[in-house]
N, C-alpha and C. Protein backbone atom coordinates (compact mmCIF):
# COMPACT_ATOMS: atom_id res chain seq x y z
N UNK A 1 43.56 48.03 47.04
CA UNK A 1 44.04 46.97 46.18
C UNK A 1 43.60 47.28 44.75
N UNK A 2 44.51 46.79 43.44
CA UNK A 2 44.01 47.40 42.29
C UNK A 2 44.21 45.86 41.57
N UNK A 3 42.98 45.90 40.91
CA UNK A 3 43.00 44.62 40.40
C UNK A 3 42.17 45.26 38.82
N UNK A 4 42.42 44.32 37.87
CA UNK A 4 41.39 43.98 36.67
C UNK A 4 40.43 43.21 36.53
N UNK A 5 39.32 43.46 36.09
CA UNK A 5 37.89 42.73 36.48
C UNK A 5 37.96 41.52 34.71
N UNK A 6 37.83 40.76 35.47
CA UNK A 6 37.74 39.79 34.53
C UNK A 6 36.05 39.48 34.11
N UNK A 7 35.71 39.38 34.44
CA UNK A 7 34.13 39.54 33.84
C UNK A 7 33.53 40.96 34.44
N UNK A 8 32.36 41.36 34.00
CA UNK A 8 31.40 42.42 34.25
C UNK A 8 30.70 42.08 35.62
N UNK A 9 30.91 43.37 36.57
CA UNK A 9 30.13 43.08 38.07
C UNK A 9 29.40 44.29 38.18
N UNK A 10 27.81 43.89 37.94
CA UNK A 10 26.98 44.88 37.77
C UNK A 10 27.45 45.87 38.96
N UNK A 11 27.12 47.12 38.95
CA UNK A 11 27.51 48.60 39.22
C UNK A 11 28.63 48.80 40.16
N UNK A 12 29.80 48.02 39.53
CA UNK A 12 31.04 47.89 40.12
C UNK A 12 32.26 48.48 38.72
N UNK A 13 32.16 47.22 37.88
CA UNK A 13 32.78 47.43 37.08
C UNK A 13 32.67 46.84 35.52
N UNK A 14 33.25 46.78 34.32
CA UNK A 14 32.93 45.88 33.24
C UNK A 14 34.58 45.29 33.50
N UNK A 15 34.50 43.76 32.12
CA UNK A 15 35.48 43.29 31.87
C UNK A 15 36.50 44.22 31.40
N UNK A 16 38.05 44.05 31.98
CA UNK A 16 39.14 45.10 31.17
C UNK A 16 39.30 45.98 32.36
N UNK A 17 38.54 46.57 32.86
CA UNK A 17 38.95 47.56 33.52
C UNK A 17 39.61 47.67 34.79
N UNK A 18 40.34 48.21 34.88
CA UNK A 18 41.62 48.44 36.03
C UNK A 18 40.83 49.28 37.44
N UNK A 19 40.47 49.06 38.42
CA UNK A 19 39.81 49.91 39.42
C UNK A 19 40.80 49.50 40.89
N UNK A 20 40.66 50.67 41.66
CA UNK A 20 40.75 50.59 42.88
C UNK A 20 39.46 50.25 43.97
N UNK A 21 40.21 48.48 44.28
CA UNK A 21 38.84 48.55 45.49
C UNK A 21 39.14 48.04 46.73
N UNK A 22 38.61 48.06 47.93
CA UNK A 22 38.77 48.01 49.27
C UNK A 22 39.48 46.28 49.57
N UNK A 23 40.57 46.07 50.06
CA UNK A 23 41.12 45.01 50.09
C UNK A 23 40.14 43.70 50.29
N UNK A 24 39.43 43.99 51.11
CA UNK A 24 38.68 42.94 52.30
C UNK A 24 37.54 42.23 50.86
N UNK A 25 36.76 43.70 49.97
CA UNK A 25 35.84 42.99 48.82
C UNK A 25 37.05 42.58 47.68
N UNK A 26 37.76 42.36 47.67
CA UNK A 26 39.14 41.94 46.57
C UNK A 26 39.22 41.01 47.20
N UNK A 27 39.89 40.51 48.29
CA UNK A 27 40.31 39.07 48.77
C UNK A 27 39.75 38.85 48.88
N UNK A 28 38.15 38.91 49.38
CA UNK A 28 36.47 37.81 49.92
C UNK A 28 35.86 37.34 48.98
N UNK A 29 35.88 38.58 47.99
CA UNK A 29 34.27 38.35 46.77
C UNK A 29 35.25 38.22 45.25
N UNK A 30 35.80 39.18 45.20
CA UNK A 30 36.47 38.74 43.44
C UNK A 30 37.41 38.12 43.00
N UNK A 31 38.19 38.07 43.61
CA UNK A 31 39.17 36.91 44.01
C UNK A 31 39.07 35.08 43.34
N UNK A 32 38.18 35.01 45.21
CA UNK A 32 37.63 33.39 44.80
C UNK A 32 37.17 33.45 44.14
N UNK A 33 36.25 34.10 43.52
CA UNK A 33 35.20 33.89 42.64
C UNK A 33 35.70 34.21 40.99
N UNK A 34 36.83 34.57 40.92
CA UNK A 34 37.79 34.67 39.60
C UNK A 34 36.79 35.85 38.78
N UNK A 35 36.29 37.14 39.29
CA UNK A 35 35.51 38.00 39.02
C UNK A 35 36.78 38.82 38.38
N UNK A 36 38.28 39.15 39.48
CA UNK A 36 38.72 39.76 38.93
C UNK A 36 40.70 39.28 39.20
N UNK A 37 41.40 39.72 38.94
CA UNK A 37 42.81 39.53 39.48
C UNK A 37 43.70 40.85 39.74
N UNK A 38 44.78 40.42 40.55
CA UNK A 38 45.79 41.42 41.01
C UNK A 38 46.46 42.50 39.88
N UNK A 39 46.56 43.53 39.87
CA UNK A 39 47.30 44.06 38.91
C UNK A 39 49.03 43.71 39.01
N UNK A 40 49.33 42.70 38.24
CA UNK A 40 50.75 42.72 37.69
C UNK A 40 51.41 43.19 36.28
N UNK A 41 52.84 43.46 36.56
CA UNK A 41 53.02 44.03 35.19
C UNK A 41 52.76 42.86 33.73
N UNK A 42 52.91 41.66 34.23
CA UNK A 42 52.35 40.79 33.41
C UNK A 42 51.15 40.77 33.20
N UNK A 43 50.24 40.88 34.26
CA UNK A 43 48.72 41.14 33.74
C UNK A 43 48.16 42.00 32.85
N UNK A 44 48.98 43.42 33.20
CA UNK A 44 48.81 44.72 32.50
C UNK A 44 49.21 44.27 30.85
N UNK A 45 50.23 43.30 30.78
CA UNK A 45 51.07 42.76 29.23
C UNK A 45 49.88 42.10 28.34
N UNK A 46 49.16 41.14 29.31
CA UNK A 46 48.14 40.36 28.85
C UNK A 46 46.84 40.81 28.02
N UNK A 47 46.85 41.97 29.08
CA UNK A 47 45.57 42.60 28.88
C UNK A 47 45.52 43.54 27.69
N UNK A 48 46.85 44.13 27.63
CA UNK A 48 47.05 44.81 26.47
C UNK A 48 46.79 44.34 24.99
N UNK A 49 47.18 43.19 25.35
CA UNK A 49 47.59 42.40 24.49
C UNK A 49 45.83 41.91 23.33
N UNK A 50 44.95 41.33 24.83
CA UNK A 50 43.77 41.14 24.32
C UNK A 50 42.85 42.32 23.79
N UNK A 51 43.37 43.47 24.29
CA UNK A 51 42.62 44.54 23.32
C UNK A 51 43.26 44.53 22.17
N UNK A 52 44.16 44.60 22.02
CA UNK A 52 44.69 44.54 20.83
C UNK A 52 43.92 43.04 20.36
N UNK A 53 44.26 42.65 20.18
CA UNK A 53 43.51 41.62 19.62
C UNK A 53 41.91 41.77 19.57
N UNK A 54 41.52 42.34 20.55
CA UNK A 54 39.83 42.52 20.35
C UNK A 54 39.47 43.79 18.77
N UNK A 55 40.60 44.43 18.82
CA UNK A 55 40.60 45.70 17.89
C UNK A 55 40.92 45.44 16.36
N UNK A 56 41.97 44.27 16.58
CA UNK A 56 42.11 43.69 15.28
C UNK A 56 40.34 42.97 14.81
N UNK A 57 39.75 42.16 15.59
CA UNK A 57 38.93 41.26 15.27
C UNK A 57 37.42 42.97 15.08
N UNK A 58 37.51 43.49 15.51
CA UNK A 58 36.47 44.47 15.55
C UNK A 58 36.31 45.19 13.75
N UNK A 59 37.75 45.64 13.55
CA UNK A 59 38.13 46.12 12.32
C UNK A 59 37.91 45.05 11.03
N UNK A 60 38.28 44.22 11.22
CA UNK A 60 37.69 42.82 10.29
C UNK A 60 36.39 43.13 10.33
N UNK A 61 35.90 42.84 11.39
CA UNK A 61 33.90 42.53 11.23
C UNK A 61 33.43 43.80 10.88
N UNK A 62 34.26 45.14 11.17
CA UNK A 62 33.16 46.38 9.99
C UNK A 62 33.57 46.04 8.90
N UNK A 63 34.66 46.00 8.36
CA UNK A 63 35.10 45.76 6.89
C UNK A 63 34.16 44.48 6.25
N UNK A 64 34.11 43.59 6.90
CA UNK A 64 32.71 42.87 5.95
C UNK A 64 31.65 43.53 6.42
N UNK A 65 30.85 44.08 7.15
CA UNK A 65 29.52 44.43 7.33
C UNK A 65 29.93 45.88 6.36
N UNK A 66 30.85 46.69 6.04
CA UNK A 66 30.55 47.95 4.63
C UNK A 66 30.55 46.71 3.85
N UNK A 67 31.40 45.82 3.62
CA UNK A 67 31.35 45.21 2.15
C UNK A 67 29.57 44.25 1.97
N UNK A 68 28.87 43.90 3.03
CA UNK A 68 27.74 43.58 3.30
C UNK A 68 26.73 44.92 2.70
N UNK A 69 26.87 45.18 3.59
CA UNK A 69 26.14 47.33 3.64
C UNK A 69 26.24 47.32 1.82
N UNK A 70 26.84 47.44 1.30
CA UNK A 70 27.41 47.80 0.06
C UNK A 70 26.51 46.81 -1.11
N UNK A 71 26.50 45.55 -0.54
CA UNK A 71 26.00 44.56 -1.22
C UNK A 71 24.35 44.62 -1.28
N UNK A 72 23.78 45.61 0.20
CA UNK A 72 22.87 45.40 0.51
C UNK A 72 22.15 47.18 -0.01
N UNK A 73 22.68 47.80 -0.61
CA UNK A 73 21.58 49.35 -0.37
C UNK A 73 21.67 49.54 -1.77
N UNK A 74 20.23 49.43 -1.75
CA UNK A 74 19.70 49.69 -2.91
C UNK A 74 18.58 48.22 -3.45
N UNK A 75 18.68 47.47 -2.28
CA UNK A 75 18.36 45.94 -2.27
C UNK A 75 16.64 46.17 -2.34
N UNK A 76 16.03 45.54 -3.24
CA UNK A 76 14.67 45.66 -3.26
C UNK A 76 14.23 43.74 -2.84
N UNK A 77 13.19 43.51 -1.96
CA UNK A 77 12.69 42.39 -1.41
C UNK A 77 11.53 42.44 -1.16
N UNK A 78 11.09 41.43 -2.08
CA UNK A 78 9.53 41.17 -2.55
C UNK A 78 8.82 40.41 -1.22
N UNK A 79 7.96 40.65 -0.63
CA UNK A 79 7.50 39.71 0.34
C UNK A 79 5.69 39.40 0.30
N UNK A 80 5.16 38.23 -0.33
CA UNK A 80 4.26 38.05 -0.64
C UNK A 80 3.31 37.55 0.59
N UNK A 81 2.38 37.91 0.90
CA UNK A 81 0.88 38.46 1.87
C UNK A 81 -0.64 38.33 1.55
N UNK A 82 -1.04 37.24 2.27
CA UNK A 82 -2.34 36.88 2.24
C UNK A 82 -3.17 38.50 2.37
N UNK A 83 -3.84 38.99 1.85
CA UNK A 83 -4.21 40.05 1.88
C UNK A 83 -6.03 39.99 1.92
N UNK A 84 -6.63 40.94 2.82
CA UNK A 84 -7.93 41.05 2.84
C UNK A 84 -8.71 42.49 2.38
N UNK A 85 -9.48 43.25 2.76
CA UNK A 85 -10.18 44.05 2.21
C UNK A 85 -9.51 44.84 2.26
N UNK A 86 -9.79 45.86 1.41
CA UNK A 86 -8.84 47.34 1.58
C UNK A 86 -7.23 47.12 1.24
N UNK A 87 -6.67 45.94 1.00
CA UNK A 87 -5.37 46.17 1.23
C UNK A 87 -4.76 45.76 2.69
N UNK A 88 -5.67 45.24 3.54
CA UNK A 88 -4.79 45.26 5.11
C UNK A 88 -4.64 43.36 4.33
N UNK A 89 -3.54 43.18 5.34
CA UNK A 89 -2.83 41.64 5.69
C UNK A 89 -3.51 41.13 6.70
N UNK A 90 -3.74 39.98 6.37
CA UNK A 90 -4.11 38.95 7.78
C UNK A 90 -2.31 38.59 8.00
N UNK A 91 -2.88 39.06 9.51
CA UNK A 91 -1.46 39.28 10.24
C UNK A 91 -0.64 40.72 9.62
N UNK A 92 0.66 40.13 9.92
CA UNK A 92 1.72 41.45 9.57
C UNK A 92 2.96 40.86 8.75
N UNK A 93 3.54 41.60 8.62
CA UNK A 93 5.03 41.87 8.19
C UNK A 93 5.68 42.04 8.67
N UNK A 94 6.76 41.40 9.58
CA UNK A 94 7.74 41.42 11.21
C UNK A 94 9.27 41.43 10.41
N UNK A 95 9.82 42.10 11.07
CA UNK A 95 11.44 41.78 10.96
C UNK A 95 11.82 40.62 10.88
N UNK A 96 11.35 40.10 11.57
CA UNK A 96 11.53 38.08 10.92
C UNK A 96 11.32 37.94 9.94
N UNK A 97 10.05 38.21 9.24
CA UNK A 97 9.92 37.83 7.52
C UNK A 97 11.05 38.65 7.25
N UNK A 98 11.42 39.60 7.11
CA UNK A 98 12.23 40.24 6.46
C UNK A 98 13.73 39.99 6.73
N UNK A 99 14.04 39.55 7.69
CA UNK A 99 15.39 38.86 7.66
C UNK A 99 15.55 37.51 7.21
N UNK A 100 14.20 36.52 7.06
CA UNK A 100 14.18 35.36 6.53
C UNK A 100 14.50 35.62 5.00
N UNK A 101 13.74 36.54 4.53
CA UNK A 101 13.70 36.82 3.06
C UNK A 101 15.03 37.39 2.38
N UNK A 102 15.50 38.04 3.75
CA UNK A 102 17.02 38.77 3.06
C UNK A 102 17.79 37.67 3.32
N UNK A 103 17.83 36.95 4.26
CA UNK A 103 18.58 35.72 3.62
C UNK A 103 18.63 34.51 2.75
N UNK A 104 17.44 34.29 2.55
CA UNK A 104 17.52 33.64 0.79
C UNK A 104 18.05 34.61 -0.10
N UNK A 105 17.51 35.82 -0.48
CA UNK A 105 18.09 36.39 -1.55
C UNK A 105 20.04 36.85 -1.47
N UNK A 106 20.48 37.19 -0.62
CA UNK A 106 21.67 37.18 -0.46
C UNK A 106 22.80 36.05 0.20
N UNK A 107 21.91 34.96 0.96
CA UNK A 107 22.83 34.07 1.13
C UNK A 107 23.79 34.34 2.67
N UNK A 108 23.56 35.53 3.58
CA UNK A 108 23.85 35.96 4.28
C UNK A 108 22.93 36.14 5.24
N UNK A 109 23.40 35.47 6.94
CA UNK A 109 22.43 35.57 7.77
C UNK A 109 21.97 36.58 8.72
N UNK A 110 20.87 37.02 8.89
CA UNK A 110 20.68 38.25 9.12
C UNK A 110 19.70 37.73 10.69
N UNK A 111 20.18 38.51 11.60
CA UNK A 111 19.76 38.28 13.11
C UNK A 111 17.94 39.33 12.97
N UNK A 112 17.10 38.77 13.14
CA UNK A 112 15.69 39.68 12.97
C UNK A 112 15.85 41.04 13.71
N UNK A 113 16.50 41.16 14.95
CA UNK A 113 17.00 42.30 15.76
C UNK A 113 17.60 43.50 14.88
N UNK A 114 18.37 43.23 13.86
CA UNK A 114 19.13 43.87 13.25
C UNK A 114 18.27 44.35 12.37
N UNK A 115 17.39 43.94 11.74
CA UNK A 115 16.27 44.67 11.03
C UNK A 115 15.57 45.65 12.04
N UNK A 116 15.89 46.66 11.52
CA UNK A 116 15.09 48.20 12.05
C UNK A 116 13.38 48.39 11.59
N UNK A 117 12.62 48.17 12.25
CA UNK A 117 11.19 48.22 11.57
C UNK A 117 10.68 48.93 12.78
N UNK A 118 10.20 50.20 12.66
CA UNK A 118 9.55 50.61 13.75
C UNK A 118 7.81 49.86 13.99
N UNK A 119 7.13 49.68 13.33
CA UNK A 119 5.93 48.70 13.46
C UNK A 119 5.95 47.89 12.66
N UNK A 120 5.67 46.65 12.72
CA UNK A 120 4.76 45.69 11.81
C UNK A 120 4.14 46.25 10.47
N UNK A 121 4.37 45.60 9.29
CA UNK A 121 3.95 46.40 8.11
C UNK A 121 2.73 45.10 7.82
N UNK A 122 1.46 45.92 7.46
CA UNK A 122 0.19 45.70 7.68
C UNK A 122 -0.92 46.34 6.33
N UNK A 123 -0.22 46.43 5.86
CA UNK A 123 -0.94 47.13 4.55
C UNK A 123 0.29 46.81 3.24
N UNK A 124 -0.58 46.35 2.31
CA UNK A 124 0.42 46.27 0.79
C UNK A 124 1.75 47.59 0.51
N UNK A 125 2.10 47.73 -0.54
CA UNK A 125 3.11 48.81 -0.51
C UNK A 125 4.57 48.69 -0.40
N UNK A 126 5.18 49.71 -0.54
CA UNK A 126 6.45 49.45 -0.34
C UNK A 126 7.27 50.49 0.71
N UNK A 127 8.10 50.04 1.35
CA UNK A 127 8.64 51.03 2.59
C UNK A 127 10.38 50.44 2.96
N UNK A 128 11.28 51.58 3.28
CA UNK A 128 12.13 51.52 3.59
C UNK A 128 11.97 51.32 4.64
N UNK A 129 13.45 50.55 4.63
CA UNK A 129 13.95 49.37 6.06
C UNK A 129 15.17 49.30 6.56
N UNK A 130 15.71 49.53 7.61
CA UNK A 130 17.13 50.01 7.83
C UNK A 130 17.70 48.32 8.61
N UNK A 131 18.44 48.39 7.53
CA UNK A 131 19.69 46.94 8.23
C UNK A 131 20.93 47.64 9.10
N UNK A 132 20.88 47.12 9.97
CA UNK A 132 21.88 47.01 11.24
C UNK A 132 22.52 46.55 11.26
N UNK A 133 24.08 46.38 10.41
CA UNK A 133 24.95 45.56 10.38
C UNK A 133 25.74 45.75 11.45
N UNK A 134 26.37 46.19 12.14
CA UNK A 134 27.40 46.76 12.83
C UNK A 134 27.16 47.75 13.65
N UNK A 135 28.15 48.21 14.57
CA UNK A 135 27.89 49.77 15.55
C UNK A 135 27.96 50.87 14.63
N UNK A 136 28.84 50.58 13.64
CA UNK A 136 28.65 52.22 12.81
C UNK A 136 28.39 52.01 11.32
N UNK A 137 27.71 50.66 10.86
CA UNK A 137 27.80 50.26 9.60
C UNK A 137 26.00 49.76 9.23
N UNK A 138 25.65 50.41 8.86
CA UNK A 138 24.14 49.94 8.34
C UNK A 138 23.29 50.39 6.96
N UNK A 139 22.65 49.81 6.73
CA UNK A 139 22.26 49.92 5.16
C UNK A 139 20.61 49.91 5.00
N UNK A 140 20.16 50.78 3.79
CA UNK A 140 18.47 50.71 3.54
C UNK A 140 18.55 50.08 2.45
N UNK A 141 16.96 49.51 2.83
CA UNK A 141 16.81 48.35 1.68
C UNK A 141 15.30 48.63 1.37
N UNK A 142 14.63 48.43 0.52
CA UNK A 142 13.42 48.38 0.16
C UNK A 142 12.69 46.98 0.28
N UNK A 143 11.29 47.08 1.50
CA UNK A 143 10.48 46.04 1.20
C UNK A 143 8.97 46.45 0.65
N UNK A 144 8.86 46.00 -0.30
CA UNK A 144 7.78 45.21 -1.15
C UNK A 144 6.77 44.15 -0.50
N UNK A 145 5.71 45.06 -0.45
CA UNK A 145 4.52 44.06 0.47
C UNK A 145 3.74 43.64 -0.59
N UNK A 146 3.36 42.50 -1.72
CA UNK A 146 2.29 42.42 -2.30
C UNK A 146 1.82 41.40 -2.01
N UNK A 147 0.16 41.13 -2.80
CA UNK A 147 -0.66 40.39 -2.40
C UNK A 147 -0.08 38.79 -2.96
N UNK A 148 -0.27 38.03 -2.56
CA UNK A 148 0.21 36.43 -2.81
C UNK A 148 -0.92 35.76 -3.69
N UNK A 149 -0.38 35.41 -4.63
CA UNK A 149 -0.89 35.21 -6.01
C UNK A 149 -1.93 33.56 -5.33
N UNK A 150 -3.09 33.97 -5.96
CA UNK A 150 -4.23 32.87 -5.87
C UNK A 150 -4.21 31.59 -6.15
N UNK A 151 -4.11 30.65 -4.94
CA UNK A 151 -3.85 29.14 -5.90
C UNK A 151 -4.91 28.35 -5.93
């Protein structure tokens, strides 16, 4: 039986895809359970149809994340730090501060995930930081660790 999997069935198949599988797990398990449906030439129309449409909406969202990217490299972000001896921070410097901070200054919301920080920044200074906009679209930015002015 050849059906299209309508949602993802761990180490079976993902959504979209067209497979051949044994009648008895098609009529028992994916079926009722609307996991997947029959291949018709209307289905095949449908389906086409939603990639296309997934491809249109894909091409939009890089075209703002370069025009983002674009807005964003060369971006310097000040992030001010209780600081103790030597220069170390009580506490750190997380991709959270730094996506909190890039979104005040640009106005654009930035998921903390998408900030690339291989450790916690823990000492004053300044260090490049890779934004993750997209699957093939990302941008460096400069953060600025200084000490937080005495009140």
């Amino acid at each position: 039986m050849q059906v299209v999997f309508l949602e993802d069935v761990p180490d079976v198949a993902k959504a979209g895809e067209i497979k051949n599988v044994k009648d008895g797990y098609g009529r028992n398990f994916l079926l009722p359970r609307k996991l997947a449906t029959v291949v018709t030439p209307i289905v095949l129309k449908q389906l086409e149809e939603q990639r296309k449409a997934q491809e249109r909406k894909e091409e939009r969202l890089e075209a703002q994340a370069a025009g983002v990217a674009e807005q964003l490299n060369g971006l310097t972000v000040t992030i001010n730090a209780k600081v103790g001896t030597q220069g170390r921070l009580y506490g750190a410097v997380t991709n959270a501060h730094i996506a909190e901070e890039l979104q005040k200054v640009t106005e654009h919301s930035f998921d903390r995930r998408r900030v690339l920080l291989k450790d916690p920044i823990r000492h004053l200074g300044s260090y490049p930081v890779e934004v993750r906009l997209s699957h093939d679209v990302s941008a460096t930015i400069t953060v600025v660790v200084q000490e937080a002015p005495k009140s």
